[in-house]
C-alpha atoms as a PDB file:
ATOM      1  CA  UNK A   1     -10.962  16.273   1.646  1.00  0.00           C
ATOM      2  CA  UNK A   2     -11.444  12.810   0.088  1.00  0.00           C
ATOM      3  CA  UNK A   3      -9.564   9.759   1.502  1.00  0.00           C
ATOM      4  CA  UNK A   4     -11.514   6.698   0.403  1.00  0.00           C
ATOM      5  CA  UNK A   5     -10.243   3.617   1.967  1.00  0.00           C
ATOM      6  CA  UNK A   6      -8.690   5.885   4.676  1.00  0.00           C
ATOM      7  CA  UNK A   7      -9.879   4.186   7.973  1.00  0.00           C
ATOM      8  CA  UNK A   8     -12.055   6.365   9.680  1.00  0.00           C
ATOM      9  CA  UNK A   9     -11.514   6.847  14.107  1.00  0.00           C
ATOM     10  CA  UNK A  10      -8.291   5.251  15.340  1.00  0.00           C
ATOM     11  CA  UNK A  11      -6.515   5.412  12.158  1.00  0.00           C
ATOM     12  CA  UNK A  12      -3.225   4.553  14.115  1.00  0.00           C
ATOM     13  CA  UNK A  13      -4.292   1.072  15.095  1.00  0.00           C
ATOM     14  CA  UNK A  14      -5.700   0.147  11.855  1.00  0.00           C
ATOM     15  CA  UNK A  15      -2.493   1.306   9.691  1.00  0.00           C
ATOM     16  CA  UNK A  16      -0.399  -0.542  11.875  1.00  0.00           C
ATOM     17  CA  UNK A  17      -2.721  -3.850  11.584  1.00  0.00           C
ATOM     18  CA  UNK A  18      -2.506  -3.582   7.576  1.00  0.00           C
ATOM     19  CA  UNK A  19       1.138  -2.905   8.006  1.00  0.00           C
ATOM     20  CA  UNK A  20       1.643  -5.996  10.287  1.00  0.00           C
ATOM     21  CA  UNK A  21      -0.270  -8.163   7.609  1.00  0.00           C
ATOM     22  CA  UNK A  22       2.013  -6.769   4.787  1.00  0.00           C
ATOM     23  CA  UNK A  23       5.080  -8.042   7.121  1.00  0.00           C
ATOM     24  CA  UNK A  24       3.570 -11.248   7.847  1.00  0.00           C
ATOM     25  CA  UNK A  25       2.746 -12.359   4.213  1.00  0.00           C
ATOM     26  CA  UNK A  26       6.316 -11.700   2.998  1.00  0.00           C
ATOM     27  CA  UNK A  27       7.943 -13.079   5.846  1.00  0.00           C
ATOM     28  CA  UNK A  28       5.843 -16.481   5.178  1.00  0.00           C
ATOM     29  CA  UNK A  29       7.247 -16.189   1.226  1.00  0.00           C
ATOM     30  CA  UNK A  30      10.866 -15.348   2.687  1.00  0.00           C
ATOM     31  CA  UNK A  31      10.552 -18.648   5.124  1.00  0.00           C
ATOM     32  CA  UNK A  32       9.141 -20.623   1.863  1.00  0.00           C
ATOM     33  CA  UNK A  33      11.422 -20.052  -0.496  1.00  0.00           C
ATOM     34  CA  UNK A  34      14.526 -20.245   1.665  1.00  0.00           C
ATOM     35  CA  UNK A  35      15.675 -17.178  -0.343  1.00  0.00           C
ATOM     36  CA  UNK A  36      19.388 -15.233   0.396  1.00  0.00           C
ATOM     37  CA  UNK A  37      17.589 -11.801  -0.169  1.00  0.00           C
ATOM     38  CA  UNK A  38      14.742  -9.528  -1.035  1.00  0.00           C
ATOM     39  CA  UNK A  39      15.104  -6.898  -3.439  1.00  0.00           C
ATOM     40  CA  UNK A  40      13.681  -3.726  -3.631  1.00  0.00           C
ATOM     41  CA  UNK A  41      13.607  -0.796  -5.630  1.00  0.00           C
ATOM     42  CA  UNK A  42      13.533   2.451  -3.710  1.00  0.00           C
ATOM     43  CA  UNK A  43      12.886   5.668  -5.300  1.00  0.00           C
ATOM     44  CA  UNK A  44      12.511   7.801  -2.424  1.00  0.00           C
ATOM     45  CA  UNK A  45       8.798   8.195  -2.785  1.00  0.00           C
ATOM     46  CA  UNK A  46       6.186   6.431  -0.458  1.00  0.00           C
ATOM     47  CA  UNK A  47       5.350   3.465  -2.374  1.00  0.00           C
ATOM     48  CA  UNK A  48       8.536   2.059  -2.267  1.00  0.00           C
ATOM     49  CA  UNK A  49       9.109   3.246   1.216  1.00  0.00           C
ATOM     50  CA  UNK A  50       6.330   1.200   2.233  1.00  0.00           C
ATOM     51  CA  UNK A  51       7.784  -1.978   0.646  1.00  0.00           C
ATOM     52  CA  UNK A  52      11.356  -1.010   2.385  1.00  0.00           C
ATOM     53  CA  UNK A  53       9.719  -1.036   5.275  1.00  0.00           C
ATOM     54  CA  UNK A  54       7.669  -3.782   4.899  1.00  0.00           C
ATOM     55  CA  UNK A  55      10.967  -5.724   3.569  1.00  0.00           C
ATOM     56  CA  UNK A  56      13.100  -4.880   6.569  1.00  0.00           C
ATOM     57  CA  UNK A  57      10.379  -5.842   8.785  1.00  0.00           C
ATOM     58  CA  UNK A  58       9.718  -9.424   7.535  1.00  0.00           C
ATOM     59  CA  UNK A  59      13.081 -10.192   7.650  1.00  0.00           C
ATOM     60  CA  UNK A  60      13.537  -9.017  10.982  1.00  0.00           C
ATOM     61  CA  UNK A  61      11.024 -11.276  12.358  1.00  0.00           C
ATOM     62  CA  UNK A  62      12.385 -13.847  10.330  1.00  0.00           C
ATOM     63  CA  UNK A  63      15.815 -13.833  12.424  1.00  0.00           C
ATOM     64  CA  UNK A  64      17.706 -12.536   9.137  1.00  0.00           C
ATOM     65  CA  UNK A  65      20.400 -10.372   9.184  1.00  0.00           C
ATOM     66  CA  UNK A  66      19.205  -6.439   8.064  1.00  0.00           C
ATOM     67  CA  UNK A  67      21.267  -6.749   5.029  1.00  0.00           C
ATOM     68  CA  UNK A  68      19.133  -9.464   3.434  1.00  0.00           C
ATOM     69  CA  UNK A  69      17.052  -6.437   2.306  1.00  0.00           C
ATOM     70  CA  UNK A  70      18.880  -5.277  -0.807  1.00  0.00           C
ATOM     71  CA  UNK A  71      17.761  -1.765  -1.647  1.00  0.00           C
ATOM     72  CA  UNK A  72      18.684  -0.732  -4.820  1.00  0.00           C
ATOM     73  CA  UNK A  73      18.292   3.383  -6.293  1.00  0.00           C
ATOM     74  CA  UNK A  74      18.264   3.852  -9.549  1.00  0.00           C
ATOM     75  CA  UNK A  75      18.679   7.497 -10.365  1.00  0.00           C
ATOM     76  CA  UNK A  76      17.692   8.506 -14.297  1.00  0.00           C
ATOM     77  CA  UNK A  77      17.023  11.619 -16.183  1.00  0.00           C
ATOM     78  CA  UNK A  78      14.279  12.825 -13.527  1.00  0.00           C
ATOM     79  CA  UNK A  79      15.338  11.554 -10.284  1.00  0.00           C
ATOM     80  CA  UNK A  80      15.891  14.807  -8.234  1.00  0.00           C
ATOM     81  CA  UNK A  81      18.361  15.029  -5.338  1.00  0.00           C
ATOM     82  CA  UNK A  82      15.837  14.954  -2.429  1.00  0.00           C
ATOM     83  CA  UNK A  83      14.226  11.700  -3.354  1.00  0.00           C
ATOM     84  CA  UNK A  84      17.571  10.224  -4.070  1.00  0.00           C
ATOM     85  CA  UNK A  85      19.166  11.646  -0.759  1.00  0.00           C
ATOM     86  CA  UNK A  86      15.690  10.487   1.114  1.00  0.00           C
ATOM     87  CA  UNK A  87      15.929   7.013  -0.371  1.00  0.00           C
ATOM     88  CA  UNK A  88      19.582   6.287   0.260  1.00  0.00           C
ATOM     89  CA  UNK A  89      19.351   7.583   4.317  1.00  0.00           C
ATOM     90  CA  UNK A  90      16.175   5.628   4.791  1.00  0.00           C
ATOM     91  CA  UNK A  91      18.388   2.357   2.731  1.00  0.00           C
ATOM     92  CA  UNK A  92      21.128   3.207   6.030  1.00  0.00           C
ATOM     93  CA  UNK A  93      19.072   3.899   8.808  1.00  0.00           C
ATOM     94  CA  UNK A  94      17.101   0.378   8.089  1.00  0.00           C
ATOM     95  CA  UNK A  95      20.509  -1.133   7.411  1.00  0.00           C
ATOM     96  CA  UNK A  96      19.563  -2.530   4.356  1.00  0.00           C
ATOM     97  CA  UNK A  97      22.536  -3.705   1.164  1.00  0.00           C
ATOM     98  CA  UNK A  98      22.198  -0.108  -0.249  1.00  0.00           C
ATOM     99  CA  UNK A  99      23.268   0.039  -4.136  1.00  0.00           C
ATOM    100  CA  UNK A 100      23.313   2.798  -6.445  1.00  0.00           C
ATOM    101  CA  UNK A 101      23.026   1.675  -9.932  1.00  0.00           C
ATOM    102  CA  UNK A 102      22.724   4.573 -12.395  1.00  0.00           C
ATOM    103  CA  UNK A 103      20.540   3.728 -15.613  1.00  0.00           C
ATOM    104  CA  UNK A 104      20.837   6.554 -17.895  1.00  0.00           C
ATOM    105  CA  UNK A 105      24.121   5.166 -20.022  1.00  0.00           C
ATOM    106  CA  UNK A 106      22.377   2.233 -20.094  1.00  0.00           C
ATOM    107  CA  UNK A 107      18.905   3.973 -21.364  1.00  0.00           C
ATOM    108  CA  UNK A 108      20.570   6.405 -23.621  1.00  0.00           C
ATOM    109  CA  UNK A 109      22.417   2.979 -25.686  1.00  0.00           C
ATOM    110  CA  UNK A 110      19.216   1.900 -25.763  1.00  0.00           C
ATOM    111  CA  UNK A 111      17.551   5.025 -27.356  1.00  0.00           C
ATOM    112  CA  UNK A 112      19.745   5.228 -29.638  1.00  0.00           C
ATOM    113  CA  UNK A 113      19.496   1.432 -30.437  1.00  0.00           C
ATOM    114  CA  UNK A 114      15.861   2.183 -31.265  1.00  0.00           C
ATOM    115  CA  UNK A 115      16.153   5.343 -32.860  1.00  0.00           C
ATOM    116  CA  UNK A 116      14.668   7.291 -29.656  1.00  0.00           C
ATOM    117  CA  UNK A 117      15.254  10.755 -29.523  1.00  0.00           C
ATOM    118  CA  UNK A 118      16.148  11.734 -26.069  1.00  0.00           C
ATOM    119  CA  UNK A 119      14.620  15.214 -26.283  1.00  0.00           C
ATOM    120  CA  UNK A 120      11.482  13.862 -26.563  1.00  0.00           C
ATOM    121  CA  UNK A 121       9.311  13.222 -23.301  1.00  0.00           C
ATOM    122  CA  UNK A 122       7.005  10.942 -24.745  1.00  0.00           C
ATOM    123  CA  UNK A 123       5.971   7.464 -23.289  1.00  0.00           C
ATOM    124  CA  UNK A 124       8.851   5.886 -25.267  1.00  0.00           C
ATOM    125  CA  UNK A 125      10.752   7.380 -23.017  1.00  0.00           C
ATOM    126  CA  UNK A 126       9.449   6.954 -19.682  1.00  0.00           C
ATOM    127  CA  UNK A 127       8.883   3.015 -20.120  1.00  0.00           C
ATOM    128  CA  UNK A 128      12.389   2.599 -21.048  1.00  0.00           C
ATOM    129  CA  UNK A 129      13.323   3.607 -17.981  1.00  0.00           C
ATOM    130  CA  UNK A 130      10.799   1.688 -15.760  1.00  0.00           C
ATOM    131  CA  UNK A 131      11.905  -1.053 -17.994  1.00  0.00           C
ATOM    132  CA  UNK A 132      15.872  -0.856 -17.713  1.00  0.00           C
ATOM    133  CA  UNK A 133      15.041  -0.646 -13.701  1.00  0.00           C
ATOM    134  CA  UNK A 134      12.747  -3.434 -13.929  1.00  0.00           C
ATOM    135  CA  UNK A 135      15.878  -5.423 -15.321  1.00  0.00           C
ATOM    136  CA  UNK A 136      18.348  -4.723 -12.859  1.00  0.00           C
ATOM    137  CA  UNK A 137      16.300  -5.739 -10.430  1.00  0.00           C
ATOM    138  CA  UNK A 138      14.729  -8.899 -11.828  1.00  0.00           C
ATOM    139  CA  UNK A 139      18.588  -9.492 -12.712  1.00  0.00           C
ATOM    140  CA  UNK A 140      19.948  -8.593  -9.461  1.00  0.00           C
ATOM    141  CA  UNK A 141      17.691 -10.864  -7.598  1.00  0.00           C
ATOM    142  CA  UNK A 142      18.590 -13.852  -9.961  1.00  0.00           C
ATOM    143  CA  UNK A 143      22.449 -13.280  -9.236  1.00  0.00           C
ATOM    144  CA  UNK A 144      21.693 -12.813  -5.558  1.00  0.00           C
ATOM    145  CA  UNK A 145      19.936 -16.062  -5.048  1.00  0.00           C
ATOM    146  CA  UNK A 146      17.068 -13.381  -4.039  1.00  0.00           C
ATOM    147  CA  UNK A 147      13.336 -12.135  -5.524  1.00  0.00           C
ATOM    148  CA  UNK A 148      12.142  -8.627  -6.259  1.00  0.00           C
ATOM    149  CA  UNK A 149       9.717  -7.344  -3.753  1.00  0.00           C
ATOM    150  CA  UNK A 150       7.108  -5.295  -5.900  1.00  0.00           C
ATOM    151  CA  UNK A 151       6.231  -1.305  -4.709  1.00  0.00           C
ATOM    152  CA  UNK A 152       2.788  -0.517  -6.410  1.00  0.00           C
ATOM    153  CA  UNK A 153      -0.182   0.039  -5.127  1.00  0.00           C
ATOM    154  CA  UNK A 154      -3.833  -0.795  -5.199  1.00  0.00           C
ATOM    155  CA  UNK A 155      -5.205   2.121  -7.239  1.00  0.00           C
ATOM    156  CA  UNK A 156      -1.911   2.429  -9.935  1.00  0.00           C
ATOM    157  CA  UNK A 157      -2.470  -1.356 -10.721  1.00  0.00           C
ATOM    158  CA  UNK A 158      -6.301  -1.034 -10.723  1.00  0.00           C
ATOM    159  CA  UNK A 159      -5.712   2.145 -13.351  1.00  0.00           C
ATOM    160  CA  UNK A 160      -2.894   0.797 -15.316  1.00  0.00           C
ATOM    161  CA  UNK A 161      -0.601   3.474 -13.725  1.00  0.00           C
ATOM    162  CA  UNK A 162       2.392   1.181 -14.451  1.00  0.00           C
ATOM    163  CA  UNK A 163       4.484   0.372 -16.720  1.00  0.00           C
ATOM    164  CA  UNK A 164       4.021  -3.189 -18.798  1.00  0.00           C
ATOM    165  CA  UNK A 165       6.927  -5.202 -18.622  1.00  0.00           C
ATOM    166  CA  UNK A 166       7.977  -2.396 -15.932  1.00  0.00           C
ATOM    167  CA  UNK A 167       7.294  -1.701 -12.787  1.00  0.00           C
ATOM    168  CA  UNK A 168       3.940  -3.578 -13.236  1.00  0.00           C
ATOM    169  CA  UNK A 169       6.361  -6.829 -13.037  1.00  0.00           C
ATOM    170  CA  UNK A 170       8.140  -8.334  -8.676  1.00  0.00           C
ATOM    171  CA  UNK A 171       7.898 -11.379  -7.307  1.00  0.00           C
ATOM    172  CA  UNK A 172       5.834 -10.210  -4.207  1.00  0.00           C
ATOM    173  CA  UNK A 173       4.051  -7.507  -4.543  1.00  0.00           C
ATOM    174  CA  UNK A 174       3.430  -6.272  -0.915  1.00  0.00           C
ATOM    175  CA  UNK A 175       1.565  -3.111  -1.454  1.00  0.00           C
ATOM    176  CA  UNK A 176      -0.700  -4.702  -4.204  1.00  0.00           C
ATOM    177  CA  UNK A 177      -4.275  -4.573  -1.604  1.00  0.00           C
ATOM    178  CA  UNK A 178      -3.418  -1.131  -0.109  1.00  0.00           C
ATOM    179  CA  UNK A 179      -4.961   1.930  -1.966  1.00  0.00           C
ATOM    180  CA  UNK A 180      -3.035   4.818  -2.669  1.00  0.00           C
ATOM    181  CA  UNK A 181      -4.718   7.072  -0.341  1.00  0.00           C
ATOM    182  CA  UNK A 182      -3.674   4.558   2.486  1.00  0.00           C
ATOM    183  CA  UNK A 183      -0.515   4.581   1.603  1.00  0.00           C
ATOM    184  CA  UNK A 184       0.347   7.729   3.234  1.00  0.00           C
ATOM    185  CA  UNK A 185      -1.054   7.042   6.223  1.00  0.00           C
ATOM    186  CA  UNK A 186       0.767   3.870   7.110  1.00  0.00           C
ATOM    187  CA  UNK A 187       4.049   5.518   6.667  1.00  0.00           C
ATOM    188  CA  UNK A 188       3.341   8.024   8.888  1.00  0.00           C
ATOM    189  CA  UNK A 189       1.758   5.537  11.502  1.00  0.00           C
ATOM    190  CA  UNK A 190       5.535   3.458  11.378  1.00  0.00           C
ATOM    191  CA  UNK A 191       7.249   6.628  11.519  1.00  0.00           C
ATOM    192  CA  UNK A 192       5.133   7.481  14.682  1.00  0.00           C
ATOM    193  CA  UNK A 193       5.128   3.507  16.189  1.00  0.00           C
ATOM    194  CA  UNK A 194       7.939   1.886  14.948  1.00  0.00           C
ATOM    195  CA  UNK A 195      10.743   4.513  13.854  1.00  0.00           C
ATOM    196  CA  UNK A 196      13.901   3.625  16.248  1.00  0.00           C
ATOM    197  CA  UNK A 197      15.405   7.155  15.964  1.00  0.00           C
ATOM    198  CA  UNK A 198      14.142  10.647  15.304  1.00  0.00           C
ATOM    199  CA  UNK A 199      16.342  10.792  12.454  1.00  0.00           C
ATOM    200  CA  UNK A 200      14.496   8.196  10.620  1.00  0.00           C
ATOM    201  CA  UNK A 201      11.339   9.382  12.010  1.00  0.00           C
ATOM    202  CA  UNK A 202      12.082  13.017  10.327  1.00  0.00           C
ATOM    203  CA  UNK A 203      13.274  11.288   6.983  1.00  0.00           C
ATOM    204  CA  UNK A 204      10.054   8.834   7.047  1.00  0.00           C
ATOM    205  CA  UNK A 205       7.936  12.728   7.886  1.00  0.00           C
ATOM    206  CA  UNK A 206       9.328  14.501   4.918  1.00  0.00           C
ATOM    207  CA  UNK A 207       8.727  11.377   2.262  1.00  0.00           C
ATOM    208  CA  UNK A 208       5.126  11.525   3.542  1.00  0.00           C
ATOM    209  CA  UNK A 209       4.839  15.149   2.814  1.00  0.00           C
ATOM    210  CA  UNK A 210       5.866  15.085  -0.962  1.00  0.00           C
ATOM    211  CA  UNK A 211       3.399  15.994  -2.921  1.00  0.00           C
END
């Protein structure tokens, strides 16, 4: 199996090191900018895991209340109910501000503002919903007094695997110098070092073994 930029011997020390530099660069922008919160968009899936854990970590060390982290789901048309259910226990085990802000009225005005139809699957209509959750965010941090921490990677930026205007778009991007293939493995080396129950260590297991 293939894992390029997957440290090779004590894995465990070295994901922990990258994860501790993550945590250190946004705790330096948190201190900077003298900001009220951090928001993040959390999906359930491990990018944006990382970046919720990298959030409530900086601010942490930065003597901040747990609730500076804003965590904000956004379920649409193909969020299913595991990656909503593993993204909203992870949001209260961290004790993060967990919102749930639905987008699909909000999408479907906009289809039909643009004469989209909804039936079809095309990219039309997967960037309008990376770019309504894009908005709430930007737009939540701007009412909060806050800035949007950014959850992709490496390799999706390096291969355009974002939206424009979308997801491609934070104010800190914290997982922008870790490949996806590492991605994994530094969740799994928190949930194994840093998890502060087994019940967060079991929720942090099963988002690392989506496929």
């Amino acid at each position: 199996k293939m894992t390029p930029f997957v440290p090779s011997g004590n894995k465990l020390e070295r994901c922990m090191a990258i994860f501790k530099m993550q945590v250190a660069g946004l705790q330096r922008r948190i201190e900077a900018t003298h900001c009220k919160c951090v928001v993040v968009g959390v999906s359930g899936g491990l990018d944006s895991t990382l970046a919720l854990l990298v959030s409530a970590q900086a601010v942490k060390n930065a003597g901040l209340p747990s609730t500076t982290v804003v965590g904000i789901t956004m379920p649409g048309f193909g969020t299913t109910n595991r990656t909503k259910n593993n993204s909203t226990e992870l949001m209260r085990l961290l004790g993060c501000d967990s919102r749930e802000i639905s987008i699909a009225a909000s999408v479907r005005q906009h289809f039909a503002d643009i004469g989209q139809d909804e039936s079809v699957h095309d990219v039309t209509y997967e960037n309008c919903q990376a770019r309504e959750r894009t908005q709430i965010l930007m737009d939540v941090a701007n009412k909060e007094g806050g800035f949007v921490v950014g959850t992709g990677d490496l390799s999706e930026l390096a291969l355009g695997w974002c939206t424009y205007n979308g997801d491609h778009m934070s104010n800190y991007a914290v997982n922008c110098s870790v490949p996806k293939t590492l991605v994994k493995y530094i969740v799994q080396a928190y949930a194994s070092e840093c998890a502060s129950t087994d019940e967060m260590k079991n929720v942090l297991c099963e988002i690392a073994d989506l496929p």
